[in-house]
C-alpha atoms as a PDB file:
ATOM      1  CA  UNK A   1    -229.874 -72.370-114.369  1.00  0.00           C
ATOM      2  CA  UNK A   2    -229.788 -73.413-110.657  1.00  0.00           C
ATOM      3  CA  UNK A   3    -226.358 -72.599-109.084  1.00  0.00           C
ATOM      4  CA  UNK A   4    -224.835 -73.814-105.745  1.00  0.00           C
ATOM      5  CA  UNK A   5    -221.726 -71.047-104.630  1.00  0.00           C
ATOM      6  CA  UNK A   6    -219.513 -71.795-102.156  1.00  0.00           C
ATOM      7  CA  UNK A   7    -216.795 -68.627-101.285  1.00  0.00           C
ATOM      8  CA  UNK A   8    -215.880 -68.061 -97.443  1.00  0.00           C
ATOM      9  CA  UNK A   9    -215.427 -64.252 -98.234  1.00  0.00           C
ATOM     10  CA  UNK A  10    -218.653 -62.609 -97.716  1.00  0.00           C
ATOM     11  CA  UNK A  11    -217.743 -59.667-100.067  1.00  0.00           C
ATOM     12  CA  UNK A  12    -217.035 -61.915-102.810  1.00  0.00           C
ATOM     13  CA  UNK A  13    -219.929 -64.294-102.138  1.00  0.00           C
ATOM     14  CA  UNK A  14    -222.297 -61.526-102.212  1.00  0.00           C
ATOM     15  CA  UNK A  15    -220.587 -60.217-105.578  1.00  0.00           C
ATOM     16  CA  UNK A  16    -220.336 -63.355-107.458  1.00  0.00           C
ATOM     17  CA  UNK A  17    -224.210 -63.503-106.679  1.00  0.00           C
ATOM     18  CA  UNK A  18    -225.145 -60.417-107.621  1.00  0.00           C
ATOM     19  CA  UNK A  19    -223.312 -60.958-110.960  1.00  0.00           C
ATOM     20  CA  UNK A  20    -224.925 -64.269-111.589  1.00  0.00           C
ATOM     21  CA  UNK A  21    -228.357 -63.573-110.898  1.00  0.00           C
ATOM     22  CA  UNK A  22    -227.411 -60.306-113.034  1.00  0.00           C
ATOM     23  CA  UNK A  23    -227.052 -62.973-116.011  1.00  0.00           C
ATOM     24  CA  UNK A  24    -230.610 -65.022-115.347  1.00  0.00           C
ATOM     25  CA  UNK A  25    -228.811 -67.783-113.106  1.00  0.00           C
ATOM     26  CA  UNK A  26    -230.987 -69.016-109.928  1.00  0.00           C
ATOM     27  CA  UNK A  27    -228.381 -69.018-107.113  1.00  0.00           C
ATOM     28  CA  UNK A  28    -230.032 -72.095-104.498  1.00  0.00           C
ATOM     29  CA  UNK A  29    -227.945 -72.213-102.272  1.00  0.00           C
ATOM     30  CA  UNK A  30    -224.902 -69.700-101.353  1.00  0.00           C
ATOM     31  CA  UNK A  31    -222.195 -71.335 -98.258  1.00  0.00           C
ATOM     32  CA  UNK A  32    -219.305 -69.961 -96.789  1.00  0.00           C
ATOM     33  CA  UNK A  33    -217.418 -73.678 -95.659  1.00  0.00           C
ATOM     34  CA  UNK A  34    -217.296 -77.183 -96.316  1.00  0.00           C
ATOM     35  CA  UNK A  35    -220.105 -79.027 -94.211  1.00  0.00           C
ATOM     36  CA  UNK A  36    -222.530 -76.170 -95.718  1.00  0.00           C
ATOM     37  CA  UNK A  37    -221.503 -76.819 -99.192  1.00  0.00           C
ATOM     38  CA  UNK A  38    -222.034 -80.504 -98.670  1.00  0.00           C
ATOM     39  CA  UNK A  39    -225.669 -80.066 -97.391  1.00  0.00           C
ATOM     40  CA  UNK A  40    -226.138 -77.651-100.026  1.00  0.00           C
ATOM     41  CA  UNK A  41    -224.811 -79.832-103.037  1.00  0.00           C
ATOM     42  CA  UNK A  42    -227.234 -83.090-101.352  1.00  0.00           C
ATOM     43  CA  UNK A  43    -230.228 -81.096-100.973  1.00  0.00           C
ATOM     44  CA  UNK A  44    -230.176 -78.388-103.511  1.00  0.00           C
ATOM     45  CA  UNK A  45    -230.054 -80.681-107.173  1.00  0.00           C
ATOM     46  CA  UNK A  46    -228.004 -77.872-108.571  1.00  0.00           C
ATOM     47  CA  UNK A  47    -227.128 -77.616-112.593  1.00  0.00           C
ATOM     48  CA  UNK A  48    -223.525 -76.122-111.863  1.00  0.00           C
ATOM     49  CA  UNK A  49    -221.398 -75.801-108.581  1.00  0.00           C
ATOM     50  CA  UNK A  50    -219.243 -73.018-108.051  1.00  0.00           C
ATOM     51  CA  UNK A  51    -216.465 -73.365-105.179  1.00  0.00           C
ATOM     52  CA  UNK A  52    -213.417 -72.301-103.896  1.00  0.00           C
ATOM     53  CA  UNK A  53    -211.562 -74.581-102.973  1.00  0.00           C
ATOM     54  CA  UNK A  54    -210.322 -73.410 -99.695  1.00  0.00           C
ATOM     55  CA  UNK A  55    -213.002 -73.306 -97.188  1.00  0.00           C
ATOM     56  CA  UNK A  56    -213.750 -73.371 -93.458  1.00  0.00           C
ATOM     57  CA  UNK A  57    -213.437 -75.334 -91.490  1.00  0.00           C
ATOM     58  CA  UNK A  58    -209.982 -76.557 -92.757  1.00  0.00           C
ATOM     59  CA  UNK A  59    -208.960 -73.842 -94.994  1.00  0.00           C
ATOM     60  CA  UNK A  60    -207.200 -76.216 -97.470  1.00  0.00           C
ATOM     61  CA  UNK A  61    -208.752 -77.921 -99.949  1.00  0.00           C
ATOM     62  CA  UNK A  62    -212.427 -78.451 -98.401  1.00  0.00           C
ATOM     63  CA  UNK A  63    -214.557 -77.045-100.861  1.00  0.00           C
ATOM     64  CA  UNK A  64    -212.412 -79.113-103.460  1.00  0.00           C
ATOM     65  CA  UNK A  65    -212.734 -82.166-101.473  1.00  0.00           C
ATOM     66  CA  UNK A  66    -216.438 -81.781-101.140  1.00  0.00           C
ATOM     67  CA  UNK A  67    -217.387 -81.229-104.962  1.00  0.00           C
ATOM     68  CA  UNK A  68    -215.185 -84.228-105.282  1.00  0.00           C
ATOM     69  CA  UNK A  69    -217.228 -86.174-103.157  1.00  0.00           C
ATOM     70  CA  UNK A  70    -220.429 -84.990-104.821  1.00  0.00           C
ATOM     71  CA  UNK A  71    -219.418 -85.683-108.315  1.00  0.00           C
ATOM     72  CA  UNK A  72    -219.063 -89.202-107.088  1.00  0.00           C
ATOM     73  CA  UNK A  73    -222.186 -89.033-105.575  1.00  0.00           C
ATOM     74  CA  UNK A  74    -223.686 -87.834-108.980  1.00  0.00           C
ATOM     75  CA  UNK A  75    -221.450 -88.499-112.432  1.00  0.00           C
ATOM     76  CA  UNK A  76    -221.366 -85.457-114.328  1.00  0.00           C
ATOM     77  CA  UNK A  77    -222.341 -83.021-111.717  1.00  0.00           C
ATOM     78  CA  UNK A  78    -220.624 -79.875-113.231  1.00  0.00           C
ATOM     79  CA  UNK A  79    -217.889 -78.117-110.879  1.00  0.00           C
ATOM     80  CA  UNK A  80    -216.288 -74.785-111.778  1.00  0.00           C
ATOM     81  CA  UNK A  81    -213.140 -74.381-109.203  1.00  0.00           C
ATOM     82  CA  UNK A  82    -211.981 -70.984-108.062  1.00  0.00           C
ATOM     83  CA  UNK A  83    -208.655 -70.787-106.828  1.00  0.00           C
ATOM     84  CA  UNK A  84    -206.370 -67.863-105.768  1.00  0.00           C
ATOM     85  CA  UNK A  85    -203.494 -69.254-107.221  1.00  0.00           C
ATOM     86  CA  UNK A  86    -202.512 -72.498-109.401  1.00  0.00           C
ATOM     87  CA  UNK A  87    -202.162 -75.327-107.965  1.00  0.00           C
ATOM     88  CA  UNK A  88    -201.645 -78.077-110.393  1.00  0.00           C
ATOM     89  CA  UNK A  89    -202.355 -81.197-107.174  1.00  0.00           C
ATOM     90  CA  UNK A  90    -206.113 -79.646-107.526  1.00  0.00           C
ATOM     91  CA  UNK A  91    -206.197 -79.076-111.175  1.00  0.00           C
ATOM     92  CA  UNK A  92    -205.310 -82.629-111.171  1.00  0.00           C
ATOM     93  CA  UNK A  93    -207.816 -83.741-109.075  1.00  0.00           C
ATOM     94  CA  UNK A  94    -210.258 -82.172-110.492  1.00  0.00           C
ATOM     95  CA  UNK A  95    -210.184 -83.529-114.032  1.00  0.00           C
ATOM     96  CA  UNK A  96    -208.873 -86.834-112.670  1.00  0.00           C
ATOM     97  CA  UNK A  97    -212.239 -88.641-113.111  1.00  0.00           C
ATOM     98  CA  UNK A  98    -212.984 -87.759-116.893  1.00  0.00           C
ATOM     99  CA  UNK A  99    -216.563 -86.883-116.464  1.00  0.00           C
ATOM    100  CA  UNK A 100    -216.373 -83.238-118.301  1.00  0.00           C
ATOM    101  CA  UNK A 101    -218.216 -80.853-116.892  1.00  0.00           C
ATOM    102  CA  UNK A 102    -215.303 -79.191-115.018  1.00  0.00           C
ATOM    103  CA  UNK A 103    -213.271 -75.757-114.648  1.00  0.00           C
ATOM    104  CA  UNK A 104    -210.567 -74.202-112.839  1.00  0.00           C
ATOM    105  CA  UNK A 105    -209.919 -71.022-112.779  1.00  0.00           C
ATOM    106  CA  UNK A 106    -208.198 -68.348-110.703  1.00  0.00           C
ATOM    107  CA  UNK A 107    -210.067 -65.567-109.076  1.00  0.00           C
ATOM    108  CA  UNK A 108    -208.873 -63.167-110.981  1.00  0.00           C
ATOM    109  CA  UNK A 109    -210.831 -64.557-113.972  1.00  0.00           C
ATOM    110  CA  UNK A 110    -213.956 -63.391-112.072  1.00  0.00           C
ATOM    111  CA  UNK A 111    -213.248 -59.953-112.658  1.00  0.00           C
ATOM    112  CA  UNK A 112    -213.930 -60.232-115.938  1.00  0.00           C
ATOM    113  CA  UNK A 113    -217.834 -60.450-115.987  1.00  0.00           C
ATOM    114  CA  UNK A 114    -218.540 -62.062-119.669  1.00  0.00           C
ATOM    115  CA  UNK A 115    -215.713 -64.341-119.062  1.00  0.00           C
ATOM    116  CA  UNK A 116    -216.343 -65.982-116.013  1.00  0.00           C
ATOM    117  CA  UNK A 117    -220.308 -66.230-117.057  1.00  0.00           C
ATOM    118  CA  UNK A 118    -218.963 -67.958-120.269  1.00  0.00           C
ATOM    119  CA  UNK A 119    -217.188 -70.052-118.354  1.00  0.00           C
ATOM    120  CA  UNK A 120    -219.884 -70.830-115.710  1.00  0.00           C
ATOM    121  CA  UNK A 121    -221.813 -71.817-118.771  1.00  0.00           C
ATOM    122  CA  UNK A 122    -219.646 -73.910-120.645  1.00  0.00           C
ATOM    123  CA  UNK A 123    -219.185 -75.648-117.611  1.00  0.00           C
ATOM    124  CA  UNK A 124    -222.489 -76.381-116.758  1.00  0.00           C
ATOM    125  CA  UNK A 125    -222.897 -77.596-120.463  1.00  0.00           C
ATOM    126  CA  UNK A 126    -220.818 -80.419-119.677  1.00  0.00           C
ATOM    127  CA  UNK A 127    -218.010 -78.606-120.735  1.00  0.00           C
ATOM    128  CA  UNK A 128    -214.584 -77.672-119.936  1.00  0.00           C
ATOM    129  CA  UNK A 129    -213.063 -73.902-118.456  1.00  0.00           C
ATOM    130  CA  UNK A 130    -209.412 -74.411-117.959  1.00  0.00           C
ATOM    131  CA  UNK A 131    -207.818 -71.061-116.480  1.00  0.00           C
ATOM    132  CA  UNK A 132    -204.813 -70.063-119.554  1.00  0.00           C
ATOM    133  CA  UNK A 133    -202.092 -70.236-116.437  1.00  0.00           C
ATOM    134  CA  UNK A 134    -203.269 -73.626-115.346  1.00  0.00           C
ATOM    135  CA  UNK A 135    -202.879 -75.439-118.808  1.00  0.00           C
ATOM    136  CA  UNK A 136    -199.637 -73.092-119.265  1.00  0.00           C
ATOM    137  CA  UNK A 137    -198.065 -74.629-116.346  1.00  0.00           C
ATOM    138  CA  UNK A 138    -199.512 -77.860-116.975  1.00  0.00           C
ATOM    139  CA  UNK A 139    -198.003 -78.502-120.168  1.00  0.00           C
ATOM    140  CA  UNK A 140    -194.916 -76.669-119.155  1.00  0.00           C
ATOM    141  CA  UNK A 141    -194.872 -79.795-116.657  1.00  0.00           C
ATOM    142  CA  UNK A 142    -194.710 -82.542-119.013  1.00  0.00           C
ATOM    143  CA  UNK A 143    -192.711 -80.571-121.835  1.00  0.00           C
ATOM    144  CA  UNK A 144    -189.901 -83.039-121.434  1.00  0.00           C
ATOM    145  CA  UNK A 145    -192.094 -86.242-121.992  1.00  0.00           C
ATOM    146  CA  UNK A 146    -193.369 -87.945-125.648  1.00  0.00           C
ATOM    147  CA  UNK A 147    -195.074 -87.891-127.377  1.00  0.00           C
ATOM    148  CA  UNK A 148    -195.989 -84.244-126.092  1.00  0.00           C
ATOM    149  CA  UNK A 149    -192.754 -83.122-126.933  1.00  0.00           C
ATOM    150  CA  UNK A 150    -193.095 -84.158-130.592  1.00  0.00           C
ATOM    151  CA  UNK A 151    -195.502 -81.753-131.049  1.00  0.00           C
ATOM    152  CA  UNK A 152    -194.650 -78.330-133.215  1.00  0.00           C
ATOM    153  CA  UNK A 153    -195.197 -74.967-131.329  1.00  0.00           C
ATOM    154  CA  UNK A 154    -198.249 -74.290-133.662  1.00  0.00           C
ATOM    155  CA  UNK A 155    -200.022 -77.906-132.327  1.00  0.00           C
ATOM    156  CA  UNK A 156    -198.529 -76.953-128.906  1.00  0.00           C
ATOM    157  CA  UNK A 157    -200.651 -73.634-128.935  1.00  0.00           C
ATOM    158  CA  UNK A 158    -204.081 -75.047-130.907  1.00  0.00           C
ATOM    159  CA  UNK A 159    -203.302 -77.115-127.744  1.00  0.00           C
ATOM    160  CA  UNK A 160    -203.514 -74.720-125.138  1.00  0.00           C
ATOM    161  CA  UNK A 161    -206.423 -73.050-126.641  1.00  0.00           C
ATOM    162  CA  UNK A 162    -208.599 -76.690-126.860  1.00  0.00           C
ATOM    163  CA  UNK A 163    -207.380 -77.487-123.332  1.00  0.00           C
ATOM    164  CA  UNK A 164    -209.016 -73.615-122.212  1.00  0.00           C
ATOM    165  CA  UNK A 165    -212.277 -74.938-123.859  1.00  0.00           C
ATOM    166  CA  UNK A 166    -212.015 -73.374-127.482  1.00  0.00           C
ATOM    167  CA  UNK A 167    -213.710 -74.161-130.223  1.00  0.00           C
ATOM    168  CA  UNK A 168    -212.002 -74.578-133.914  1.00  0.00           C
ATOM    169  CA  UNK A 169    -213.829 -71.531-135.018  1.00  0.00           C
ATOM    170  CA  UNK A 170    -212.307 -69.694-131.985  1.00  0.00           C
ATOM    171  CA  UNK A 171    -209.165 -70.931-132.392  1.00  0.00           C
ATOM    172  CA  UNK A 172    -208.517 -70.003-136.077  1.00  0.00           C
ATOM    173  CA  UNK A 173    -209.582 -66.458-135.266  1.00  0.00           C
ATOM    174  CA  UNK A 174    -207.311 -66.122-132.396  1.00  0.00           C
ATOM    175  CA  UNK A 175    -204.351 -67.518-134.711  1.00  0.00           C
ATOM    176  CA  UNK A 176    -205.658 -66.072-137.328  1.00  0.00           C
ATOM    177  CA  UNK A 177    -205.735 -68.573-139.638  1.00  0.00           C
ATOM    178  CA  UNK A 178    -208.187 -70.916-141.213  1.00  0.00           C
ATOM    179  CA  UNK A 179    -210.764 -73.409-139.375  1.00  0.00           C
ATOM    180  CA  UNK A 180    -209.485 -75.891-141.700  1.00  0.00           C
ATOM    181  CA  UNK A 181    -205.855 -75.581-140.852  1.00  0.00           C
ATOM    182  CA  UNK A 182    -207.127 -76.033-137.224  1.00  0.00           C
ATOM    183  CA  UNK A 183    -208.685 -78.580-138.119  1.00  0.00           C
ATOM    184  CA  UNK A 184    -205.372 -80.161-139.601  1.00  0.00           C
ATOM    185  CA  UNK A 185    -203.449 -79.639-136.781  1.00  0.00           C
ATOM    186  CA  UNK A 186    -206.528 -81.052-134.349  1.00  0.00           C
ATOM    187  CA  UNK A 187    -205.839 -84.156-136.356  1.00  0.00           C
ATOM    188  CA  UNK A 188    -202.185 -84.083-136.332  1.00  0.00           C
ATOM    189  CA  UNK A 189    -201.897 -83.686-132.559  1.00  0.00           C
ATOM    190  CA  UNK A 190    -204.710 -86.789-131.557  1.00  0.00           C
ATOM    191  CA  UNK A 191    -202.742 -88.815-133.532  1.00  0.00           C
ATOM    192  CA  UNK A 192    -199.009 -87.951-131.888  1.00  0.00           C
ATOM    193  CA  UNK A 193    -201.164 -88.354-128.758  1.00  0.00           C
ATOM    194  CA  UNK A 194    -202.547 -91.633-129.632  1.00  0.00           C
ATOM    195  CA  UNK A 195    -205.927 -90.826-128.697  1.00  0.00           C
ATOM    196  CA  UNK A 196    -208.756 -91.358-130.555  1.00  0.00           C
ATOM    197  CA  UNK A 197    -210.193 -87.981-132.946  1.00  0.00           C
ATOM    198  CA  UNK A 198    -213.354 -86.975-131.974  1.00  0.00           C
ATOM    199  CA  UNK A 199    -216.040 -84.354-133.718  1.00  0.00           C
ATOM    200  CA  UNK A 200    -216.985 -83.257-129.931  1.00  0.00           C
ATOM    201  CA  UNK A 201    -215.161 -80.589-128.491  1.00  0.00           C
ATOM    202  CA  UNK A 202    -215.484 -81.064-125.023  1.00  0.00           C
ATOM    203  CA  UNK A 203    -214.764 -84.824-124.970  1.00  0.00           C
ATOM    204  CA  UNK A 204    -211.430 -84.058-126.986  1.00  0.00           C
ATOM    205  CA  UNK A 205    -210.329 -81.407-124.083  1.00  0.00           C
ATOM    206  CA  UNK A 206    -210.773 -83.881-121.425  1.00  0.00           C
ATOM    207  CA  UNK A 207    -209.155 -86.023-123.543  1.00  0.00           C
ATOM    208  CA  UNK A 208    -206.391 -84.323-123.998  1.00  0.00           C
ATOM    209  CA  UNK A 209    -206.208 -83.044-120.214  1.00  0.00           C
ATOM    210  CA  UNK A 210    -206.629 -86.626-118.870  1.00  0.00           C
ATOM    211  CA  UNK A 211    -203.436 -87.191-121.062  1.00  0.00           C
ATOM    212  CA  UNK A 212    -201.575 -84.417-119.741  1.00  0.00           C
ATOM    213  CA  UNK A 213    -202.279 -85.753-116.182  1.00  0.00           C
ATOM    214  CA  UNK A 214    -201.487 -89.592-116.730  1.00  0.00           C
ATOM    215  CA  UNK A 215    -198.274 -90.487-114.499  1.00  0.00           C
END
């Protein structure tokens, strides 16, 4: 799988490589700021881009900005954000366009080996890798609006778990309960949503997230 990596710290770059091409992935291309990430994304027809989303030169949100302006470029092109804290504006951004294919998650996340390569995966699947203390403080957010508030603390945390990218298998062994009674409550929350229910997993995240982000 053909990875472009964009991280201004070199210690972290060079990690994050070593780890990936520890796991079969072809890193192309591997920038440290914005203009580099830009060529690199143009040039480099990669299957998944992973960037921070602070780079040089601006230090703000360049490497955001520029996967932005790629996955315009090219629909679809998979993005997997890295962020040192949450920042909902980006999170925001980032799913904004409904494309799938998209993942935020804090740096810490990376420490974890299996998780962050599941997540670069899922990703570049067309999937979705939603850090827990993004969608956390993303429903927290809208916790006073309906029809989210109608929703029981059960749907609230089959919720959470679709949102991080969870299957219904996954999710009835983490609540230890049955996939059928996920299932259930799947249904139940689409409908006090109003959005359509759908077999696909990924396409009901986004769905769900490009709710959460209306207004």
């Amino acid at each position: 799988m053909r990875v472009v990596l964009a991280e201004d710290l070199f210690l972290l770059r060079d990690g994050l490589v070593r780890l990936l091409e520890a796991f079969g992935f072809e890193i192309v291309a591997a920038v440290e700021s914005g203009p580099e990430l830009t060529r690199a994304l143009a040039e480099s027809d990669p299957e998944v881009a992973i960037v921070d989303v602070r780079l040089p030169p601006t230090h703000t949100d360049e490497g955001l900005q520029c996967a932005l302006a790629a996955r315009r470029a090219r629909p679809g092109l998979p993005v997997l954000v890295l962020s040192q804290h949450v920042e909902q504006l980006y999170a925001r951004e980032l799913l904004a366009d409904g494309n799938g294919g998209v993942g935020y998650l804090l740096k810490d996340r990376v420490f974890d080996a299996e998780q962050f390569v599941d997540a670069v995966r899922r990703v570049a699947g067309g999937g979705t890798a939603m850090d827990p203390q993004v969608i956390s403080q993303l429903l927290t957010r809208k916790s006073r609006d309906e029809p989210l508030g109608g929703l029981t603390p059960r749907e609230r945390e089959v919720m959470e778990l679709m949102a991080q990218g969870r299957s219904n298998t996954a999710i009835a062994q983490q609540l230890v309960v049955t996939e059928r009674a996920i299932a259930k409550h799947t249904s139940n929350i689409f409908a006090k949503l109003g959005l359509p229910v759908s077999d696909d997993d990924n396409r009901r995240v986004l769905a769900v997230l490009a709710y959460l982000e209306r207004g």
